[in-house]
C-alpha atoms as a PDB file:
ATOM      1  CA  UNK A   1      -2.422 -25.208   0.217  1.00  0.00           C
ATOM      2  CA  UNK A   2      -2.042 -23.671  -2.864  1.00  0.00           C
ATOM      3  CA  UNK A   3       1.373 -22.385  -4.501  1.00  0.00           C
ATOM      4  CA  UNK A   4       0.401 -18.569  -4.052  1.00  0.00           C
ATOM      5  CA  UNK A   5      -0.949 -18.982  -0.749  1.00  0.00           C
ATOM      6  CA  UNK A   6       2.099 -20.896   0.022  1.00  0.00           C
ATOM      7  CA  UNK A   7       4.095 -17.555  -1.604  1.00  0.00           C
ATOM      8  CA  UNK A   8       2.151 -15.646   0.465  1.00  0.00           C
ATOM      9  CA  UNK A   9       3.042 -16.880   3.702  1.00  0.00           C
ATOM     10  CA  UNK A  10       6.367 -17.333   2.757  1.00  0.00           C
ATOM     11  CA  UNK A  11       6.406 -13.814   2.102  1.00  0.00           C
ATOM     12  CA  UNK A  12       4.831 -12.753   4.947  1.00  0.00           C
ATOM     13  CA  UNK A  13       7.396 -14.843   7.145  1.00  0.00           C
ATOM     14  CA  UNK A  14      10.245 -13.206   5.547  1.00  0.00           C
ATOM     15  CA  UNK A  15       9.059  -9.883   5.999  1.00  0.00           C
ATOM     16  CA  UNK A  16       8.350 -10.749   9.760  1.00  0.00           C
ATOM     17  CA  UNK A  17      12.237 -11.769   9.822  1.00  0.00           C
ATOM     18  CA  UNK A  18      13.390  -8.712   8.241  1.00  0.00           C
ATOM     19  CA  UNK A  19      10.927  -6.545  10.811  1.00  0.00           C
ATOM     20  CA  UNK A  20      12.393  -8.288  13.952  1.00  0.00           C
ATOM     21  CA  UNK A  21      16.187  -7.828  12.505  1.00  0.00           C
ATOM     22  CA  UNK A  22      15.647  -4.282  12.411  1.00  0.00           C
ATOM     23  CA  UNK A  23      18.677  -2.014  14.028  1.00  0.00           C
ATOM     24  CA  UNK A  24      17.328   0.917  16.203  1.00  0.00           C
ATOM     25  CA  UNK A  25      18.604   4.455  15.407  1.00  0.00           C
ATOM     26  CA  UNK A  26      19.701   7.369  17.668  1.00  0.00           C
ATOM     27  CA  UNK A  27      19.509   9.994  14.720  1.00  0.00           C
ATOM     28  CA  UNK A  28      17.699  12.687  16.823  1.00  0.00           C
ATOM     29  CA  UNK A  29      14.892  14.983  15.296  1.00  0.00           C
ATOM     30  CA  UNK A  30      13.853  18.482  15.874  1.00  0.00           C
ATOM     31  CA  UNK A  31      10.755  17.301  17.675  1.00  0.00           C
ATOM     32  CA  UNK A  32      12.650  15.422  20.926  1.00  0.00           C
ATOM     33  CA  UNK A  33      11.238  12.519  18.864  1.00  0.00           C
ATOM     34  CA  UNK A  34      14.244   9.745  18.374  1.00  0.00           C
ATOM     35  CA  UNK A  35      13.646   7.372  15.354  1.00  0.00           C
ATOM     36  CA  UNK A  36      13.712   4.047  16.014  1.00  0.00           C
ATOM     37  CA  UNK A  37      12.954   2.310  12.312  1.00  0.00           C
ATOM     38  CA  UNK A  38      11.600   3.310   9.123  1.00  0.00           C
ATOM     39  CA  UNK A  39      10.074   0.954   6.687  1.00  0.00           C
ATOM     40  CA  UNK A  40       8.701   1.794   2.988  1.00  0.00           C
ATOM     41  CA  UNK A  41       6.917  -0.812   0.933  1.00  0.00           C
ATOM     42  CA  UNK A  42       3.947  -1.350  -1.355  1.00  0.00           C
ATOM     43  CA  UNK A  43       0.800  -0.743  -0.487  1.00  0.00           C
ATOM     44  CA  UNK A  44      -0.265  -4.404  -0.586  1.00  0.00           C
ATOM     45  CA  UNK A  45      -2.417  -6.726   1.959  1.00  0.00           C
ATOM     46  CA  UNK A  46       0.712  -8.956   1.376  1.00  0.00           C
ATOM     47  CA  UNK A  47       3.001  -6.597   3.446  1.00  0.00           C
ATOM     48  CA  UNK A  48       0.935  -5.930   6.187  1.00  0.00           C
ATOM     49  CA  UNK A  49       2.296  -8.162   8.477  1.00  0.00           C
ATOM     50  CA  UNK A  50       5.356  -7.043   8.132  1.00  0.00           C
ATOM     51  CA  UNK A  51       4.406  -3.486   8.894  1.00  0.00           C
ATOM     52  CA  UNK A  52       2.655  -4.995  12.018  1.00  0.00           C
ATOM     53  CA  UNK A  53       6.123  -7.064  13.335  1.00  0.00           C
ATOM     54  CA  UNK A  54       7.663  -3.823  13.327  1.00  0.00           C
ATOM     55  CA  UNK A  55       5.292  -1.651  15.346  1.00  0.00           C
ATOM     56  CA  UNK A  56       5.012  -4.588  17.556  1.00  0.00           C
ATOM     57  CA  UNK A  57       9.025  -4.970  17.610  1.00  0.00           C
ATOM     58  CA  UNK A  58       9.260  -1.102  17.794  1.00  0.00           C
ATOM     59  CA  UNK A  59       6.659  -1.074  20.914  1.00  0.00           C
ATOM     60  CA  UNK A  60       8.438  -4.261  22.754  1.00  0.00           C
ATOM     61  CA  UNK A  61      12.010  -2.577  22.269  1.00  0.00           C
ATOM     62  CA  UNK A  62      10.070   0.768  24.256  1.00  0.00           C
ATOM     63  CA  UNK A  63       8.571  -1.156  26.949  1.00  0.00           C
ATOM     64  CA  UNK A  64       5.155  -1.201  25.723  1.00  0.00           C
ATOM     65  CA  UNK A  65       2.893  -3.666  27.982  1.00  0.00           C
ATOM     66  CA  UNK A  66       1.632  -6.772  25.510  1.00  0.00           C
ATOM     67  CA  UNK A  67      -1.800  -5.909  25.090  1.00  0.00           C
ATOM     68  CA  UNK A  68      -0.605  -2.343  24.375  1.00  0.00           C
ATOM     69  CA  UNK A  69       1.190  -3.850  22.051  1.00  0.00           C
ATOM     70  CA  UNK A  70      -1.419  -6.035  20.785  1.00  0.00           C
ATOM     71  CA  UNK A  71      -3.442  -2.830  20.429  1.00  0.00           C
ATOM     72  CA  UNK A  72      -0.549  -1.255  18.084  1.00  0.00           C
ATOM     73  CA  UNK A  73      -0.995  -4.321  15.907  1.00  0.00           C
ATOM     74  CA  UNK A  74      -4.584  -4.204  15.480  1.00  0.00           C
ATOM     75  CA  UNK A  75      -4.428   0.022  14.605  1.00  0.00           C
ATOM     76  CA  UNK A  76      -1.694  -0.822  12.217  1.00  0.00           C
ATOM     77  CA  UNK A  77      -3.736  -3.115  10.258  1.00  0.00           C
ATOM     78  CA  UNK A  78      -6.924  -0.936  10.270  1.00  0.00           C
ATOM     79  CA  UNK A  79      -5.263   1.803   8.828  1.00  0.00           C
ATOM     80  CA  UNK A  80      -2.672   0.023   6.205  1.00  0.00           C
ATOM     81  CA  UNK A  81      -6.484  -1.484   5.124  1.00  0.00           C
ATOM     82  CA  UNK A  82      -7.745   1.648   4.723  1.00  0.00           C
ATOM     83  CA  UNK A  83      -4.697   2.543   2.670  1.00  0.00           C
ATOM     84  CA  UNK A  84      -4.541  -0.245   0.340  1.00  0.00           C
ATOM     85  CA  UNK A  85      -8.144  -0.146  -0.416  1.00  0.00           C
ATOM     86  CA  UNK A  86      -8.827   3.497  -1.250  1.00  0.00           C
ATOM     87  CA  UNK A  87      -5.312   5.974  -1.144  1.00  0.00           C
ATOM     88  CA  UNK A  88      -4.080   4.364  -4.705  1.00  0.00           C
ATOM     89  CA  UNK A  89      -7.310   3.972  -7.160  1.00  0.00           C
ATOM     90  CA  UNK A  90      -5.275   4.596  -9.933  1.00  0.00           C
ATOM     91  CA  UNK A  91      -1.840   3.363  -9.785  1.00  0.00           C
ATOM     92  CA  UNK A  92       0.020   1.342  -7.101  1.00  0.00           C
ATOM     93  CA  UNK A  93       1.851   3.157  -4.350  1.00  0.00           C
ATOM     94  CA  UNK A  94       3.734   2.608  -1.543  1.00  0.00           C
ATOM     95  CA  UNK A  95       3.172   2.781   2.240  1.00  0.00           C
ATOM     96  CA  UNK A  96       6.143   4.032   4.860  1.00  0.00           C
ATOM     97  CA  UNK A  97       6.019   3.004   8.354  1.00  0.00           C
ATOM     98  CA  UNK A  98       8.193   5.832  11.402  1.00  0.00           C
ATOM     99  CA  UNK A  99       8.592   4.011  14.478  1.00  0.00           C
ATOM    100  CA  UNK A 100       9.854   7.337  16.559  1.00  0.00           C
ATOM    101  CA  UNK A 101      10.190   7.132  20.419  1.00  0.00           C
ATOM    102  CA  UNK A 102      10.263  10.407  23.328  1.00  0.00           C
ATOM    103  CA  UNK A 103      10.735  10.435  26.775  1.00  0.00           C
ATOM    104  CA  UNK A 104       6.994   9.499  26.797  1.00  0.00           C
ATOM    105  CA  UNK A 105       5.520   8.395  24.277  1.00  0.00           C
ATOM    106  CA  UNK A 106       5.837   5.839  21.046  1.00  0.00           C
ATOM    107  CA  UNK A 107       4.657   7.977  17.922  1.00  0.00           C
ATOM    108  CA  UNK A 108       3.618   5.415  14.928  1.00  0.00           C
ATOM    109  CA  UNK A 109       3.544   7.589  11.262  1.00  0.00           C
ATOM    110  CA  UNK A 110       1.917   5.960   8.817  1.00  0.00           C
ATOM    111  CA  UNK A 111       2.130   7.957   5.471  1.00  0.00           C
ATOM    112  CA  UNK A 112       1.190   7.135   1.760  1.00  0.00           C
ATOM    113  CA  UNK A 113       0.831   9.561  -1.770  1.00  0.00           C
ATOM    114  CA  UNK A 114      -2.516   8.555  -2.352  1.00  0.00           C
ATOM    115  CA  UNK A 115      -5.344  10.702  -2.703  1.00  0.00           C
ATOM    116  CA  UNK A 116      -5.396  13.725  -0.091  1.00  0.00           C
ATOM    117  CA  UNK A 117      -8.271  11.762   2.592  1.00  0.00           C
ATOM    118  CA  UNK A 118      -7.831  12.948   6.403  1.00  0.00           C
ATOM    119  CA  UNK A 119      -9.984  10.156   7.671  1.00  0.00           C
ATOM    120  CA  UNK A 120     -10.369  11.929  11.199  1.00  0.00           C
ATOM    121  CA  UNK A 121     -12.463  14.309   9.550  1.00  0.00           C
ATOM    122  CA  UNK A 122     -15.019  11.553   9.012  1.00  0.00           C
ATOM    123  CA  UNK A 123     -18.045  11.743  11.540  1.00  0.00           C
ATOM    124  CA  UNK A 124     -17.250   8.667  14.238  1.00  0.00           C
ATOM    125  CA  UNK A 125     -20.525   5.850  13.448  1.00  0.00           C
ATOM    126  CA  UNK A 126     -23.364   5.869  15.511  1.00  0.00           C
ATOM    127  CA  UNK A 127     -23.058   2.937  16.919  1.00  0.00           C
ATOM    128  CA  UNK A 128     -26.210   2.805  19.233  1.00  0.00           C
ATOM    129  CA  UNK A 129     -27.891   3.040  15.594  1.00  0.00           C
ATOM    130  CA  UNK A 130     -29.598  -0.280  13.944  1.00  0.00           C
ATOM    131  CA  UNK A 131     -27.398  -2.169  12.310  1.00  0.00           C
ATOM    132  CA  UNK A 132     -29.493  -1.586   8.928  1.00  0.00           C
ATOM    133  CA  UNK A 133     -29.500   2.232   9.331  1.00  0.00           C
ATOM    134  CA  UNK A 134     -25.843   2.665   9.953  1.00  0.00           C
ATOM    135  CA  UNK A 135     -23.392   3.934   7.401  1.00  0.00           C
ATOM    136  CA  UNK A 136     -21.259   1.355   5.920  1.00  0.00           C
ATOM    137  CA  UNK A 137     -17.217   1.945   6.711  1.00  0.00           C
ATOM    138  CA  UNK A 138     -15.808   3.933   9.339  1.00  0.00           C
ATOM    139  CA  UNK A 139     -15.764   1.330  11.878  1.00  0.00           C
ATOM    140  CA  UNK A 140     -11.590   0.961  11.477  1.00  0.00           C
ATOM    141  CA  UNK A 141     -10.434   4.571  11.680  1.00  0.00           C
ATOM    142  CA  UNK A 142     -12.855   4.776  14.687  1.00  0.00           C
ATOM    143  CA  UNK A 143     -11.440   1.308  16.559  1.00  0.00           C
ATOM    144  CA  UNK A 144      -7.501   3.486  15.637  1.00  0.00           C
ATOM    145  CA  UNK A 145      -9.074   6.027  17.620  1.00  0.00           C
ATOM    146  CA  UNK A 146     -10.352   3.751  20.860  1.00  0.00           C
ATOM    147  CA  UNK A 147      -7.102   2.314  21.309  1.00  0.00           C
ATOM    148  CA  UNK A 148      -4.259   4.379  20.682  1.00  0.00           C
ATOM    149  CA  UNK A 149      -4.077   7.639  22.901  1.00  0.00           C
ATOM    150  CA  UNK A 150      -3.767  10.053  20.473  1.00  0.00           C
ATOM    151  CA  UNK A 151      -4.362   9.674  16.381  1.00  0.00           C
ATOM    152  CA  UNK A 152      -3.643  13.162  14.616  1.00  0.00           C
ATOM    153  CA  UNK A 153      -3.657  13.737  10.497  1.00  0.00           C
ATOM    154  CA  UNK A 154      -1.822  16.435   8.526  1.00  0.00           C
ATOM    155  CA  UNK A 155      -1.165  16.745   5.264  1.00  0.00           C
ATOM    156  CA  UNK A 156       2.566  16.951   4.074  1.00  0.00           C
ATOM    157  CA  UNK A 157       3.780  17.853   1.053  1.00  0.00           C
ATOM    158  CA  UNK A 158       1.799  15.280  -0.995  1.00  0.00           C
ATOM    159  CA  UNK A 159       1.657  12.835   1.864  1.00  0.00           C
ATOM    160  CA  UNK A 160      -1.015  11.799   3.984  1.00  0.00           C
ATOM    161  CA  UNK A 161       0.585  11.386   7.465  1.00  0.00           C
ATOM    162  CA  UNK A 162      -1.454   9.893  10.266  1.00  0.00           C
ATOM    163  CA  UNK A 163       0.485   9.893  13.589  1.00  0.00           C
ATOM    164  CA  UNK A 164      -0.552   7.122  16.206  1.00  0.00           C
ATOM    165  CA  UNK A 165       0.425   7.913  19.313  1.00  0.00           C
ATOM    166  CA  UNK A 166       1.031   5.205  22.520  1.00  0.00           C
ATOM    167  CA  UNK A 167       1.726   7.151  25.986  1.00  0.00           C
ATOM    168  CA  UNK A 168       4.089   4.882  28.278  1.00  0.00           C
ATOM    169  CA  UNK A 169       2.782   3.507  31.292  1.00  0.00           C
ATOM    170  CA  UNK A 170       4.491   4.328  34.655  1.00  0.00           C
ATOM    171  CA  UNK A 171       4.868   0.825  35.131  1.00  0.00           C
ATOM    172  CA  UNK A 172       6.593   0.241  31.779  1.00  0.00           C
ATOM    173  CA  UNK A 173      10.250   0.214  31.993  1.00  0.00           C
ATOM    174  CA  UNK A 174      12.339   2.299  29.476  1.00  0.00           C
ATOM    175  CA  UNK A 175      14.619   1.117  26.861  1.00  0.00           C
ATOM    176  CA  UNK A 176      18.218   0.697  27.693  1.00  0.00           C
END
């Protein structure tokens, strides 16, 4: 192994640490939402497993069902992707992570100050097309959309803000 794939990792482990040491909040918000964590780093492939161990920590602390949870995971990546390869094409930035929970529902925010992109506006792919004729890209923000219930954009000051939204199960059990 290398020495900076060896940084990397060690990195990545320490982030993973810091994710799952996370205290949760009871600051209430104006939207019944409750925030949980909030997390602000740069907008690096280096740091985005750390975003990922604290969705995944958020969703286990709400009762999400593992493959729910394994479903958080993968949308977090796809869109942090999407981030660090296009929002900053100038100048680095940084990425901030909202874990908020309702009575109902875990809300994911992922926001950056890149350029103004609402990637929901973007026509889903075809997929029943030929490979060769398809559009490249697309296929991540449209995977976001198949497994989260609800993905919404808006536009914030000079944020992009894209919510993910997980619905709780009946059969998950609330936090305590």
């Amino acid at each position: 192994m290398h020495e900076d794939e060896a940084t990397v990792r060690a990195q990545a482990e320490h982030e993973r640490r810091i994710a799952r040491d996370i205290q949760v909040s009871s600051r209430p918000r104006a939207d019944s939402l409750r925030l949980l964590a909030h997390c602000r780093m740069p907008a690096d492939v280096i740091h985005i497993a750390a975003f990922q161990a604290l969705a995944v920590a958020c969703a286990q602390w709400f009762g999400i069902a593992p493959d729910r949870a394994a479903d958080i995971e993968l949308a977090v990546e796809e869109v942090l992707a999407n981030i660090i390869n296009h929002a900053y094409p100038e100048a680095p930035g940084d990425v901030v992570l909202r874990c908020l929970a309702g009575p109902d529902r875990l809300v994911l925010e992922v926001a950056d100050r890149g350029i103004p992109f609402d990637a929901l506006a973007v026509p889903d792919p075809r997929l029943s097309a030929d490979i060769t004729e398809r559009e490249i890209g697309g296929l991540g923000i449209y995977l976001v959309k198949q497994v989260m219930d609800q993905v919404e954009y808006r536009r914030e000051e000079d944020s992009n803000v894209l919510r993910l939204v997980v619905m709780r199960s009946p059969s998950s059990s609330p936090p305590s």
